[in-house]
N, C-alpha and C. Protein backbone atom coordinates (compact mmCIF):
# COMPACT_ATOMS: atom_id res chain seq x y z
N UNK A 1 96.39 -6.86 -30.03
CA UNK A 1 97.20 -5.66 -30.02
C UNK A 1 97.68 -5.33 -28.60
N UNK A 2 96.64 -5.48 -27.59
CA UNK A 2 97.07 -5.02 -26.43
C UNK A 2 98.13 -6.38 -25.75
N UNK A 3 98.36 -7.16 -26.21
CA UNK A 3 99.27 -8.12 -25.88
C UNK A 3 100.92 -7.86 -26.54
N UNK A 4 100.70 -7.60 -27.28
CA UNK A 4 102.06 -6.71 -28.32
C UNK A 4 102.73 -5.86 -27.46
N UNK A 5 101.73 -4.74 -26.76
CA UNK A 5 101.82 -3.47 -25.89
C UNK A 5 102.58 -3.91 -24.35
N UNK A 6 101.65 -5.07 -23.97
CA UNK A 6 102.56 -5.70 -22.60
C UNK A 6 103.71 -6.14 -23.38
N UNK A 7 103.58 -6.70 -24.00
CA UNK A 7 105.29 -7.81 -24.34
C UNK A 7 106.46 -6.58 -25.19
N UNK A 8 106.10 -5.57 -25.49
CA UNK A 8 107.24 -4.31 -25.27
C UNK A 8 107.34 -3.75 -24.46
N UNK A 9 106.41 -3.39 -23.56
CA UNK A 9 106.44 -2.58 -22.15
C UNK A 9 107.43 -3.80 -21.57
N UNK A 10 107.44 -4.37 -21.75
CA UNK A 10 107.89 -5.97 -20.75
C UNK A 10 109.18 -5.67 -21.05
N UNK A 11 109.49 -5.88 -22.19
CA UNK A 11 110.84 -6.10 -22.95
C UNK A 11 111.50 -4.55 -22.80
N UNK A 12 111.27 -3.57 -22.71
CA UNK A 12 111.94 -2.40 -22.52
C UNK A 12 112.04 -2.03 -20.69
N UNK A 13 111.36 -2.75 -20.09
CA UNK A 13 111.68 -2.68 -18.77
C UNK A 13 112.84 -3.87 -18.05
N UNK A 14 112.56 -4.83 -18.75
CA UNK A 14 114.04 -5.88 -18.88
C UNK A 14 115.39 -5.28 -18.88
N UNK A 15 115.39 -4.49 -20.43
CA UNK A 15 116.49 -4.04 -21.10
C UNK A 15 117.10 -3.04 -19.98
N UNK A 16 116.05 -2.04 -19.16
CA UNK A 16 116.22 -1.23 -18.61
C UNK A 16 116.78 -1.22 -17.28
N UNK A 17 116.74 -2.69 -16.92
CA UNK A 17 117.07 -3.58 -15.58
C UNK A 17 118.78 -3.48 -15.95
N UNK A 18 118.37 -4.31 -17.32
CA UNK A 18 119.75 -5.43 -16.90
C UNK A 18 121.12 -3.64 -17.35
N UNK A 19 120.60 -2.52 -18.43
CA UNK A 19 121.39 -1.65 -18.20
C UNK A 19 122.23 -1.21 -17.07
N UNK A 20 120.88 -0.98 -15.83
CA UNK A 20 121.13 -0.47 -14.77
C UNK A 20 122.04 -1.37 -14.14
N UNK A 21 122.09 -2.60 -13.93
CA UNK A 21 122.97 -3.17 -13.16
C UNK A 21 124.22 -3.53 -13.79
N UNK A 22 124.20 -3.52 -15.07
CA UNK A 22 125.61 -3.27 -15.70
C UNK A 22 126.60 -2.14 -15.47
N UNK A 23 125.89 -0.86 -14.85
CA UNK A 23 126.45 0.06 -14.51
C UNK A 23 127.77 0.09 -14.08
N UNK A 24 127.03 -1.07 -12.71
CA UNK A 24 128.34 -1.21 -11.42
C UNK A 24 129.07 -2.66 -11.60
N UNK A 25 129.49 -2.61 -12.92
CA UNK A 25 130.79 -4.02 -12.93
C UNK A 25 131.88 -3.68 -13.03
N UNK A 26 132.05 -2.11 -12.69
CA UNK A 26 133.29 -1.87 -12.95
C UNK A 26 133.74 -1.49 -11.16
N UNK A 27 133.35 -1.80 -10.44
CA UNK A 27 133.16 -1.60 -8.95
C UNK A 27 133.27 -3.15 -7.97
N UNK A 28 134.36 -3.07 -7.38
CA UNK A 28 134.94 -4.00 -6.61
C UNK A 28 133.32 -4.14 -5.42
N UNK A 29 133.03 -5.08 -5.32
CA UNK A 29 131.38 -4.93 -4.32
C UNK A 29 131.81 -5.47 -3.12
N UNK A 30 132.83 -6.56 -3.14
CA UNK A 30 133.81 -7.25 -2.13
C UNK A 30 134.39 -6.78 -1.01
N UNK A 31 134.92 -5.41 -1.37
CA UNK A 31 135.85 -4.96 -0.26
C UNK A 31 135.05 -4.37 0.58
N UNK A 32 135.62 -3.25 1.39
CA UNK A 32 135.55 -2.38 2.08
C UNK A 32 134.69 -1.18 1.18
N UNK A 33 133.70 -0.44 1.53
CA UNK A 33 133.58 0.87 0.51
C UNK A 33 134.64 1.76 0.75
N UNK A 34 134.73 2.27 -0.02
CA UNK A 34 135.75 3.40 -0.13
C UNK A 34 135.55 4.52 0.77
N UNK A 35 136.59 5.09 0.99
CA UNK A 35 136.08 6.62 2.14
C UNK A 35 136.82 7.94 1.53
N UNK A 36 136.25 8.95 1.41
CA UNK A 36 137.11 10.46 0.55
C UNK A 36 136.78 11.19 1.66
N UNK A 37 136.99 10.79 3.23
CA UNK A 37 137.04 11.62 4.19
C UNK A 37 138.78 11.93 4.36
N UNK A 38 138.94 13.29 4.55
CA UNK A 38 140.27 13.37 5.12
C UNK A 38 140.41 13.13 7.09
N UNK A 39 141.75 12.34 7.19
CA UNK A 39 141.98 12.30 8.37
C UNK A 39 141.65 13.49 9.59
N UNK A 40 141.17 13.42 10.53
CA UNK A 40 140.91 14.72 11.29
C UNK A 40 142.70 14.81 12.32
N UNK A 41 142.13 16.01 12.07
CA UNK A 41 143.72 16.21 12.80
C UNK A 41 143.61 16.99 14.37
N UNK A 42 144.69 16.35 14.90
CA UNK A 42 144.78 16.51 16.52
C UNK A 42 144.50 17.72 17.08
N UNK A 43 143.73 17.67 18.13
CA UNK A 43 143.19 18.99 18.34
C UNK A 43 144.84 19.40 19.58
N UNK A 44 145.46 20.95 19.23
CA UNK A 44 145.96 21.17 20.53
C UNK A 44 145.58 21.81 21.51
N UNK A 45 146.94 20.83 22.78
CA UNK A 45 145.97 21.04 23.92
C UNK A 45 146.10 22.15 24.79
N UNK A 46 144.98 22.15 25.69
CA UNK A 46 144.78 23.37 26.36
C UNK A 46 145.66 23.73 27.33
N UNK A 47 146.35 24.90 27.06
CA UNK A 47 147.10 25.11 27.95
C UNK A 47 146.25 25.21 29.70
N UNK A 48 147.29 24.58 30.84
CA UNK A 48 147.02 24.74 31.85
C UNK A 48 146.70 25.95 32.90
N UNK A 49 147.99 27.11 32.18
CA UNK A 49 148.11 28.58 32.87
C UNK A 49 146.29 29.14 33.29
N UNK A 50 145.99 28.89 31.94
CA UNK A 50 144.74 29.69 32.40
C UNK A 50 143.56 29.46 33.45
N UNK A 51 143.68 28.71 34.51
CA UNK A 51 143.24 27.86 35.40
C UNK A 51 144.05 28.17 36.51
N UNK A 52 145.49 28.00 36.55
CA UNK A 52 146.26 28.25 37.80
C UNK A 52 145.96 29.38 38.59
N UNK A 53 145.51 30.58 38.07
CA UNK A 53 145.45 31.64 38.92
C UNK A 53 143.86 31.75 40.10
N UNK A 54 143.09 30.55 39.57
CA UNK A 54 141.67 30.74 40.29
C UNK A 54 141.84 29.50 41.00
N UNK A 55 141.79 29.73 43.02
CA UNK A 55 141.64 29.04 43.62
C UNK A 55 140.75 28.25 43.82
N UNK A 56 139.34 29.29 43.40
CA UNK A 56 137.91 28.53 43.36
C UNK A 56 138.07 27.06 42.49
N UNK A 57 138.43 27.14 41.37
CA UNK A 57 138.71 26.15 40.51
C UNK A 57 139.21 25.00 40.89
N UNK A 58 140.65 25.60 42.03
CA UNK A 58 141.13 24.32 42.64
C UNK A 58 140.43 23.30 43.93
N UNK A 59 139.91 24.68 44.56
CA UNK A 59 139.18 23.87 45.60
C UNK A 59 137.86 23.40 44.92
N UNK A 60 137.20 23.59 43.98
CA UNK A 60 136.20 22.48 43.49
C UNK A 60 136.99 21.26 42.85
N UNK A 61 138.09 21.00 42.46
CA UNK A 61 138.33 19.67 41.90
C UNK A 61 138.78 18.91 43.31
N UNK A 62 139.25 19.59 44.51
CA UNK A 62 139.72 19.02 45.59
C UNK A 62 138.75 18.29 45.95
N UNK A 63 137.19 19.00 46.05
CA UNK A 63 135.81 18.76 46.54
C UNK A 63 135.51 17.77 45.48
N UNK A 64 136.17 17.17 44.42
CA UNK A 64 135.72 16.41 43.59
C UNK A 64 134.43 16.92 43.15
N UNK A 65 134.09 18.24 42.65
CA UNK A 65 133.00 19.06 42.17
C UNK A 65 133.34 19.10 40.79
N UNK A 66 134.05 18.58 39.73
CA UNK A 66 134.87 18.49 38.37
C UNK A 66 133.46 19.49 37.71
N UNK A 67 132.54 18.76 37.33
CA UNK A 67 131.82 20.03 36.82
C UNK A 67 131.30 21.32 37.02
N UNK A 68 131.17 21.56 38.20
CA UNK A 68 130.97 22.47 38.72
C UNK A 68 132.55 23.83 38.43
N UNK A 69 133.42 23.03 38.55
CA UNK A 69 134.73 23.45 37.55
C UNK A 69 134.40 24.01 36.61
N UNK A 70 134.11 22.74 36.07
CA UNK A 70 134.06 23.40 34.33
C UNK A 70 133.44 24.55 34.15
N UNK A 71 132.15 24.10 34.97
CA UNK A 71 130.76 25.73 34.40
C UNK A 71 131.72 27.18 34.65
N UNK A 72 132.58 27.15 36.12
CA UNK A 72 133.09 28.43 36.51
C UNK A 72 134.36 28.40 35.49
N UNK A 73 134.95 27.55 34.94
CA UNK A 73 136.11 28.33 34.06
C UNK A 73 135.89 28.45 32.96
N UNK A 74 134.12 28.18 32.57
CA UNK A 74 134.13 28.03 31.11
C UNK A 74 133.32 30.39 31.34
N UNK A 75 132.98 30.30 32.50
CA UNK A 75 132.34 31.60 32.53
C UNK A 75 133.43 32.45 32.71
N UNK A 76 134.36 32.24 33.11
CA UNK A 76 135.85 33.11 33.33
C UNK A 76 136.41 33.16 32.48
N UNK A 77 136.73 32.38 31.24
CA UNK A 77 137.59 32.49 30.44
C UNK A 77 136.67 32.54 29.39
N UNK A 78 135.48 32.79 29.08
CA UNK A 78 134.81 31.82 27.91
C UNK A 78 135.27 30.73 27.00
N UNK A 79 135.83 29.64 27.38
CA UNK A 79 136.53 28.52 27.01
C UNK A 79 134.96 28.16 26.17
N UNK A 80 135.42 27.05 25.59
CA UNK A 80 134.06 26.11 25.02
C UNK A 80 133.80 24.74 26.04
N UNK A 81 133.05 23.85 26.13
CA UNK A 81 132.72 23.05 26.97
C UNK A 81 133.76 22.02 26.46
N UNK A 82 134.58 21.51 25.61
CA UNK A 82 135.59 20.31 25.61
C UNK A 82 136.71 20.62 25.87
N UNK A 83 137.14 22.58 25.80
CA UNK A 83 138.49 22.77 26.03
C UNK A 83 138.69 23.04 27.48
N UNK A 84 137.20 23.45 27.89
CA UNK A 84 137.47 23.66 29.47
C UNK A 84 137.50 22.48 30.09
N UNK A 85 136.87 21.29 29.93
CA UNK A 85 136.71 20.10 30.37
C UNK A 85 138.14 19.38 30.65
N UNK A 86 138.92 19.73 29.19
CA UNK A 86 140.06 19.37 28.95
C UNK A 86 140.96 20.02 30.20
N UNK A 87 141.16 21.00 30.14
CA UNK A 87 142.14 22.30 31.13
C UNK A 87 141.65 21.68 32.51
N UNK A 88 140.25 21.46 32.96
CA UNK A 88 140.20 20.88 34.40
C UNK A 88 140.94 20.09 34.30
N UNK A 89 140.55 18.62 33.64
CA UNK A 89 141.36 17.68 34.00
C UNK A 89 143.14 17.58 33.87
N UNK A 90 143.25 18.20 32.98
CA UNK A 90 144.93 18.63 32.86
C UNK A 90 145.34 19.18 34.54
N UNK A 91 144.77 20.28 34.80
CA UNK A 91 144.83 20.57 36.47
C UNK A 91 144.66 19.41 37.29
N UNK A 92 143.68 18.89 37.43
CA UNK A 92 143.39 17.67 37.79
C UNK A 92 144.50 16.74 37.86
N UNK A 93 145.09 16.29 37.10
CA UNK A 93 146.44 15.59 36.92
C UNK A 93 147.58 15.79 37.63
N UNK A 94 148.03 17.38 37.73
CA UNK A 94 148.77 17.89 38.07
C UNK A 94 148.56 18.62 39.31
N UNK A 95 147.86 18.49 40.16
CA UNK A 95 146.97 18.79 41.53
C UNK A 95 147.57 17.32 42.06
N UNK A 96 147.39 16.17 41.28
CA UNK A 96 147.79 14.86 41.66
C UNK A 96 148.87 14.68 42.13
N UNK A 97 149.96 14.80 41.27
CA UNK A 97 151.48 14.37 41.31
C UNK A 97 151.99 15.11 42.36
């Protein structure tokens, strides 16, 4: 009897296999996976004005002090740390030319 008991336990865990992997035949396994992310879209950029009026600002990028920049225009303007980063170096650029 208890041999009956393995050889259905057996046979319903088979069945239960080969279900499961029948699942995914309707699924290309080949390619690329698929992605349902939407594209991120361009951040715009920081305007420069708000930087021009503080000399401190300029004479630390002169001093090549760039972060030390950032910390003071991110405390002056409360900018966030990538838009102020951004606005130095935009100055930065244009300090250049």
């Amino acid at each position: 009897m208890s041999g009956f008991l393995l050889f259905a336990l057996g046979f319903l865990c088979g069945v239960g296999l080969i279900l499961a992997t029948r699942r995914g035949r309707g699924r290309d396994l080949t390619g690329p996976p698929q992605t349902f992310s939407r594209p991120i879209a361009a951040r715009p950029a920081v305007p420069v004005d708000i930087a021009i009026d503080d000399e401190g600002i300029r004479e630390l990028i002169r001093q090549n002090r760039k972060i030390e920049a950032i910390k003071r225009l991110r405390d002056a303007t409360g900018l966030g740390l990538k838009e102020a980063k951004d606005a130095v170096e935009a100055l930065e650029r244009t300090m250049m030319r």
